[in-house]
PDB file of N, CA and C in Angstrom:
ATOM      1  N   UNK A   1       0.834  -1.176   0.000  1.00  0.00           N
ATOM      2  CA  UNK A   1       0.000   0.000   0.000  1.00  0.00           C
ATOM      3  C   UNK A   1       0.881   1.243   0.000  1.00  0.00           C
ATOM      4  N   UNK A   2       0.546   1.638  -0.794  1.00  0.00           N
ATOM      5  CA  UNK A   2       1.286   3.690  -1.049  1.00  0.00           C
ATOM      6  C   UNK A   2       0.518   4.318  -0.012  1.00  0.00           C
ATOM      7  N   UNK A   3       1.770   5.035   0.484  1.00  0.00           N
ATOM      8  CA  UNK A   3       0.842   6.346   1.280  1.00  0.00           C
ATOM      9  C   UNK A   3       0.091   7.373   0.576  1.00  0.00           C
ATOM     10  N   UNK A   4      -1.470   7.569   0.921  1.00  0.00           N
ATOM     11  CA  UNK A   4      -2.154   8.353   0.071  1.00  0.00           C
ATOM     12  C   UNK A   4      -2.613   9.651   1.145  1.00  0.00           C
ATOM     13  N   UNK A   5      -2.323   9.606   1.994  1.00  0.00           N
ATOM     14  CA  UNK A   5      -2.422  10.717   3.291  1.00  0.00           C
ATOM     15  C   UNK A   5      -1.469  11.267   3.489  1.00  0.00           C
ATOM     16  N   UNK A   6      -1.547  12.532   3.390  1.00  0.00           N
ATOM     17  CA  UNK A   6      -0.350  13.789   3.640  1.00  0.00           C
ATOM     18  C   UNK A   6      -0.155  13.991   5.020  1.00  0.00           C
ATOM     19  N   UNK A   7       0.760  14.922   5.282  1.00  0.00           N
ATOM     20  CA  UNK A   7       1.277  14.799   6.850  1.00  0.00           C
ATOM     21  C   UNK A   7      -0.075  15.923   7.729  1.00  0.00           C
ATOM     22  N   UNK A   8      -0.537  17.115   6.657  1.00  0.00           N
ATOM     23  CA  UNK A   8      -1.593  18.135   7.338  1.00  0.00           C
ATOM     24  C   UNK A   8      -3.016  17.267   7.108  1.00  0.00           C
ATOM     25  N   UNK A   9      -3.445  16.606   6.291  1.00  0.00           N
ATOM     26  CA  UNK A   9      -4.378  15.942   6.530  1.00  0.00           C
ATOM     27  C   UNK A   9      -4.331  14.608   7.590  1.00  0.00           C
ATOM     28  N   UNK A  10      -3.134  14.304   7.491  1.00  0.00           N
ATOM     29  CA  UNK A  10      -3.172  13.128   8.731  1.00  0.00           C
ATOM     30  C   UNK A  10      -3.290  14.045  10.365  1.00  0.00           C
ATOM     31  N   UNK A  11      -2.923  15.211  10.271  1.00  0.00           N
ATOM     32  CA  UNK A  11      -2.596  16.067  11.579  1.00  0.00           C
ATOM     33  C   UNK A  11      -4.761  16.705  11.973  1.00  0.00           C
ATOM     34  N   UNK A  12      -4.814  16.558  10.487  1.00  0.00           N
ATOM     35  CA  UNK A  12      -6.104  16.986  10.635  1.00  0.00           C
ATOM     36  C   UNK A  12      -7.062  15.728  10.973  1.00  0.00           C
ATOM     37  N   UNK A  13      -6.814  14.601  10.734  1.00  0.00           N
ATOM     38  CA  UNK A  13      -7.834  13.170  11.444  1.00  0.00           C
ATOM     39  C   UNK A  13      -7.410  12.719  12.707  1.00  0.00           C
ATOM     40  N   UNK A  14      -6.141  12.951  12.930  1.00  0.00           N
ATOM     41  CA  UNK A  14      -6.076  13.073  14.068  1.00  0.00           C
ATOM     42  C   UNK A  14      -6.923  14.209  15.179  1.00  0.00           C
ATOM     43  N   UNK A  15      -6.313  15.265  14.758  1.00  0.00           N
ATOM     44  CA  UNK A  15      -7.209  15.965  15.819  1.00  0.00           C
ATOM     45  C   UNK A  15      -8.528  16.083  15.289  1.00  0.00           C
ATOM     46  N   UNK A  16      -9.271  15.777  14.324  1.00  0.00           N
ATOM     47  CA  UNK A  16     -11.009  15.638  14.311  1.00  0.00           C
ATOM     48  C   UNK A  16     -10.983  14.191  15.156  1.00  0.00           C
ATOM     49  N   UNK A  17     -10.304  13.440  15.275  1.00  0.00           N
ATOM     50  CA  UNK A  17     -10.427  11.760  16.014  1.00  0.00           C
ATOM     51  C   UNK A  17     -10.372  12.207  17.995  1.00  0.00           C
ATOM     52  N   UNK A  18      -9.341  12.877  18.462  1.00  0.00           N
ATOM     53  CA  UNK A  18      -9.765  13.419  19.757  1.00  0.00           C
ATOM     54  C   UNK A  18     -10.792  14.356  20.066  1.00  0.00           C
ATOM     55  N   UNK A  19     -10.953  14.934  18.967  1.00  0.00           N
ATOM     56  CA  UNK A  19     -12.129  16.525  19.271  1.00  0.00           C
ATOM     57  C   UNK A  19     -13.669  15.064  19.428  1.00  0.00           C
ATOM     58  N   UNK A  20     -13.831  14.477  19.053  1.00  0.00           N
ATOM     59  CA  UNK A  20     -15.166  13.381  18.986  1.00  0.00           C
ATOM     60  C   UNK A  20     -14.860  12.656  20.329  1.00  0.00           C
ATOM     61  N   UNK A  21     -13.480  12.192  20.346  1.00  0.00           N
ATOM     62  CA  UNK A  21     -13.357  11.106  21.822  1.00  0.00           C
ATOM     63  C   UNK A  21     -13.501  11.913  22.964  1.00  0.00           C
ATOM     64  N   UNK A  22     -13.189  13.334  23.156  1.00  0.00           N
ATOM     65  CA  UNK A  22     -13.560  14.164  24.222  1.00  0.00           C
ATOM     66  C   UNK A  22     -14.851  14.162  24.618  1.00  0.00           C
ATOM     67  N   UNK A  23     -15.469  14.481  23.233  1.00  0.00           N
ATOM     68  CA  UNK A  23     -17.425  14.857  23.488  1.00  0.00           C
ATOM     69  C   UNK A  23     -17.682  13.835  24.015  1.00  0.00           C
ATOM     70  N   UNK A  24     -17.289  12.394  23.131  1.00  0.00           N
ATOM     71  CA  UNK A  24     -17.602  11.071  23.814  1.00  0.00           C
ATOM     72  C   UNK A  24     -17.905  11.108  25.464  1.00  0.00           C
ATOM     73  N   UNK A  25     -16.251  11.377  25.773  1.00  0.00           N
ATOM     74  CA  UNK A  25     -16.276  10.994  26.950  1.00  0.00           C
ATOM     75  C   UNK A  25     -16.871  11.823  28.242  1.00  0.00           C
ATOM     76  N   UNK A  26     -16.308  13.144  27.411  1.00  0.00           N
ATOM     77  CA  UNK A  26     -17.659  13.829  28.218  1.00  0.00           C
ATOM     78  C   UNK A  26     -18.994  13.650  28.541  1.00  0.00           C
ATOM     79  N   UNK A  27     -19.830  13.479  27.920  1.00  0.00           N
ATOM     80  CA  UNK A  27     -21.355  12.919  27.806  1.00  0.00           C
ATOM     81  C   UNK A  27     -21.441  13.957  26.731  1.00  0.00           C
ATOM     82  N   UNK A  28     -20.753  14.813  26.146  1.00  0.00           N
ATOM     83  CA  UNK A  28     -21.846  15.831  25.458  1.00  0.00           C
ATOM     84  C   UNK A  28     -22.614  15.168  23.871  1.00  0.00           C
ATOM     85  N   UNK A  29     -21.787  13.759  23.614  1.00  0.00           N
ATOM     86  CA  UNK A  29     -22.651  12.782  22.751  1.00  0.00           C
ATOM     87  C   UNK A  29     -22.624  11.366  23.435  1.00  0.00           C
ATOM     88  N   UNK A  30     -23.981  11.740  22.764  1.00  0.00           N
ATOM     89  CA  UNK A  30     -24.413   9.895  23.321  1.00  0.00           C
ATOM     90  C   UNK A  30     -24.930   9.265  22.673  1.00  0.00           C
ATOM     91  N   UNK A  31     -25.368   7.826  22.918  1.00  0.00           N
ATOM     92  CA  UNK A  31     -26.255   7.071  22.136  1.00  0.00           C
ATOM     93  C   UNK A  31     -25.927   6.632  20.954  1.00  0.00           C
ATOM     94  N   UNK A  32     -26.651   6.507  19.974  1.00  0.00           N
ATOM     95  CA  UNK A  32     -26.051   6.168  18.653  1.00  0.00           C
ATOM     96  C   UNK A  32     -25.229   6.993  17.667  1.00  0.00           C
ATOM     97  N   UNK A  33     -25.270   8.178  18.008  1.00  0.00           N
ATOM     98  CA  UNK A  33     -24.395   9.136  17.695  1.00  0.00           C
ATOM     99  C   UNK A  33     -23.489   8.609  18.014  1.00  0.00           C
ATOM    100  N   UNK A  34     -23.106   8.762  19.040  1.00  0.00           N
ATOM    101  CA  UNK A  34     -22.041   8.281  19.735  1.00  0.00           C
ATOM    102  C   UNK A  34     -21.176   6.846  19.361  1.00  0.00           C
ATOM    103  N   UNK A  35     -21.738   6.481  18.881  1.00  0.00           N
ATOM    104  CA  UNK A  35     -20.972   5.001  18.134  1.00  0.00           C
ATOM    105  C   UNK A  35     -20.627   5.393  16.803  1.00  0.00           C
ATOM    106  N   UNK A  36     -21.843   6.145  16.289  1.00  0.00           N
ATOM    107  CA  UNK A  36     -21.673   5.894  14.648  1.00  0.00           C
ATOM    108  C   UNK A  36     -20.197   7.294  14.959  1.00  0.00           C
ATOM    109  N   UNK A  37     -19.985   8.440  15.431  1.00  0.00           N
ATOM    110  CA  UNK A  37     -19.174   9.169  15.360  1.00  0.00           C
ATOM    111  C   UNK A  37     -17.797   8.823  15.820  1.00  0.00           C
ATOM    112  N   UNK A  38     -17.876   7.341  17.048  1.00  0.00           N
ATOM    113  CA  UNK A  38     -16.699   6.731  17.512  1.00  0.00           C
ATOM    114  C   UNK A  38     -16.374   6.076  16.472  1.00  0.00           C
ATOM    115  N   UNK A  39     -16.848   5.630  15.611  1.00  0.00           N
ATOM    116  CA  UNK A  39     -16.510   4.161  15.015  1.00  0.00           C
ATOM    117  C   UNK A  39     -15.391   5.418  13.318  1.00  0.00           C
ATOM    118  N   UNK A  40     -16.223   6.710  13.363  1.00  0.00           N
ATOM    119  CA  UNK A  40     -15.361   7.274  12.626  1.00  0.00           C
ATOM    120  C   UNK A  40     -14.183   7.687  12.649  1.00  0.00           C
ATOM    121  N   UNK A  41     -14.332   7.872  13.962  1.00  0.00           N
ATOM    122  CA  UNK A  41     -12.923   9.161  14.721  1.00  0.00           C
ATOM    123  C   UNK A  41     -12.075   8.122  14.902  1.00  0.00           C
ATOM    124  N   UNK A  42     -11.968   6.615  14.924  1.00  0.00           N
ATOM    125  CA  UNK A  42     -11.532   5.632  15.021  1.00  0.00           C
ATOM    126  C   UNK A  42     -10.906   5.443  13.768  1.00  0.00           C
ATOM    127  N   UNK A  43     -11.824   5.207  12.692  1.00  0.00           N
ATOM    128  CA  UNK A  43     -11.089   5.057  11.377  1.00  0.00           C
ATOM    129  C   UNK A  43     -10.350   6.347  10.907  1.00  0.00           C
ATOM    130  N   UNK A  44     -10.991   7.635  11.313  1.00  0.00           N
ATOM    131  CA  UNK A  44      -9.926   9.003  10.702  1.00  0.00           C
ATOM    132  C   UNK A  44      -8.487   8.508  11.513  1.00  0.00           C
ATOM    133  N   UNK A  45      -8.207   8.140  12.680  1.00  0.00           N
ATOM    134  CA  UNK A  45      -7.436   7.926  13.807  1.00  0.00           C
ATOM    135  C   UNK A  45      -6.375   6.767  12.796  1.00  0.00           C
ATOM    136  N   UNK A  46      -7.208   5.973  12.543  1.00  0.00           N
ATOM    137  CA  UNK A  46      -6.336   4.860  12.006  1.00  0.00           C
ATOM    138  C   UNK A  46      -5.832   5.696  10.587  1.00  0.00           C
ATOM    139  N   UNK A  47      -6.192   5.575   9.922  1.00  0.00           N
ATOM    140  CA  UNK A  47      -5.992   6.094   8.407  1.00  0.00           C
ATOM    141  C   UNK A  47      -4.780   7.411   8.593  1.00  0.00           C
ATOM    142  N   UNK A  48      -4.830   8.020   9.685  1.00  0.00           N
ATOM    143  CA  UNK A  48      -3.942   8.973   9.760  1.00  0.00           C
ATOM    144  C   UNK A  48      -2.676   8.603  10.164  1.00  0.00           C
ATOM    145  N   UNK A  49      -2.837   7.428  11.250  1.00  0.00           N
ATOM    146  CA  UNK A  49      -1.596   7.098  11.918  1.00  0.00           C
ATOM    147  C   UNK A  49      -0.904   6.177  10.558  1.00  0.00           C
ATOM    148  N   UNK A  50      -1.336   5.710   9.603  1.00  0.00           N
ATOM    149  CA  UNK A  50      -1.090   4.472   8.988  1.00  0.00           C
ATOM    150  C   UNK A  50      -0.578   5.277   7.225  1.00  0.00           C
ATOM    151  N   UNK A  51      -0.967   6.349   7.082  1.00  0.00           N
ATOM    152  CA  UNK A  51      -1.013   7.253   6.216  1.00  0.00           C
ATOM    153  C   UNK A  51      -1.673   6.434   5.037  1.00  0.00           C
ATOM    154  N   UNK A  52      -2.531   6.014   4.785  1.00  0.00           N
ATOM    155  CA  UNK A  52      -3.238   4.913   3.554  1.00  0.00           C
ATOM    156  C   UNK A  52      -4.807   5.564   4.134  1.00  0.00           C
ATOM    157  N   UNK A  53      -5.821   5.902   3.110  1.00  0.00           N
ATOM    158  CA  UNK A  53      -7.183   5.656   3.008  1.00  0.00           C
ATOM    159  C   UNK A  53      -7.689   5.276   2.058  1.00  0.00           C
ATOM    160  N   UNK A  54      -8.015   3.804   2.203  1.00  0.00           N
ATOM    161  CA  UNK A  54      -9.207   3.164   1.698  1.00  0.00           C
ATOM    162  C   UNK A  54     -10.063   4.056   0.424  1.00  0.00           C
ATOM    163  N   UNK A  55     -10.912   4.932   1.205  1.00  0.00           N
ATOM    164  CA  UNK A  55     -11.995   6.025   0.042  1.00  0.00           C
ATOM    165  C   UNK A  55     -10.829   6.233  -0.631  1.00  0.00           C
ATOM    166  N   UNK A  56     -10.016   7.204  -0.117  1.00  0.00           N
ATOM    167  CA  UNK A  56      -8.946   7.685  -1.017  1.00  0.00           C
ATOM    168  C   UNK A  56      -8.518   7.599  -2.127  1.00  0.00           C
ATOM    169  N   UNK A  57      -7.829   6.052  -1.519  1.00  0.00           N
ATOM    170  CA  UNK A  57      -7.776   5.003  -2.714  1.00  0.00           C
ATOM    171  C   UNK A  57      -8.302   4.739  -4.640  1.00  0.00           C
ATOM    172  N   UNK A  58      -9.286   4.686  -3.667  1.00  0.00           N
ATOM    173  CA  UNK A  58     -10.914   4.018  -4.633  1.00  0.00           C
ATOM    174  C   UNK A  58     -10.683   5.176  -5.890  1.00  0.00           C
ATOM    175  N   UNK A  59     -10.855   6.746  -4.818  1.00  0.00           N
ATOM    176  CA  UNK A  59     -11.249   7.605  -5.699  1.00  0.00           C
ATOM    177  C   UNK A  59      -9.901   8.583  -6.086  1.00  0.00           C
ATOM    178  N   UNK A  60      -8.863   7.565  -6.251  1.00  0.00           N
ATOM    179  CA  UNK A  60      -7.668   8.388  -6.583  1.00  0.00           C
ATOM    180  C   UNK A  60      -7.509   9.760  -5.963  1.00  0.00           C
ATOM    181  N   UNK A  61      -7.466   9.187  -5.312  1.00  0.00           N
ATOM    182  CA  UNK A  61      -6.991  11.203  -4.094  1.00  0.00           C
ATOM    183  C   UNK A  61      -5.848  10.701  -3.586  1.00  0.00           C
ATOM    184  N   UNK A  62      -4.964  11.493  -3.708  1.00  0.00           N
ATOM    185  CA  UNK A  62      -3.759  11.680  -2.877  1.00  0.00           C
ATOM    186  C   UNK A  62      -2.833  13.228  -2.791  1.00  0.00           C
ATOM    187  N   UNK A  63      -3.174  13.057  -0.810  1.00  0.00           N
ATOM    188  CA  UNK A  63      -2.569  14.703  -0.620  1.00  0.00           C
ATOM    189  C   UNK A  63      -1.370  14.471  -0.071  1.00  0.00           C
ATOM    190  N   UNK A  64      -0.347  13.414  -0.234  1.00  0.00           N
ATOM    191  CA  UNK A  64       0.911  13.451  -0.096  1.00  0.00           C
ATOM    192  C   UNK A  64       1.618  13.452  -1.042  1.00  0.00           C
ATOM    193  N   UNK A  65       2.803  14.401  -0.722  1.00  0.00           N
ATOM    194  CA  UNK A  65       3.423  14.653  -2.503  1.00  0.00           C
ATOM    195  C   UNK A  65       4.404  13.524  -2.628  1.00  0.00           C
ATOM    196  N   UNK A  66       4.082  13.203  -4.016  1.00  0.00           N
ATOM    197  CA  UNK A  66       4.934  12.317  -4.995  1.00  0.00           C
ATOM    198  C   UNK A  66       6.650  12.494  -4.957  1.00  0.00           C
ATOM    199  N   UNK A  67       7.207  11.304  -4.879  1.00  0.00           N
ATOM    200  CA  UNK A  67       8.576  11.244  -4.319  1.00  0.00           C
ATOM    201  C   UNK A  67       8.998  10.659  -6.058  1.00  0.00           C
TER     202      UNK A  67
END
């Protein structure tokens, strides 16, 4: 797998992935929100640390520059 995630978009799923686990844990989301938005901030989380996305992929996007 090629890295298809740049270093400011990975900086950016990362911090959209804690800004969600805070609310989480706060209570200020709950319920099914709360899963369907964990289960994202989880995959932005992964995809950032791993620099590869899946969609990305699919739809030929890539914001890391070419070596």
């Amino acid at each position: 797998m090629k890295k298809n995630v740049g270093l400011i978009d990975a900086i950016i799923r990362f911090v959209l992935a804690v800004v969600v686990a805070v609310f989480i844990y706060r209570g200020d989301i709950t319920g099914t929100l709360a899963i369907v938005l964990g289960i994202a901030a989880a995959a932005l989380l992964i995809t950032g640390l791993i620099g590869w996305c899946g969609l990305y992929a699919l739809l030929g996007i890539r914001t890391c520059p070419k070596k």
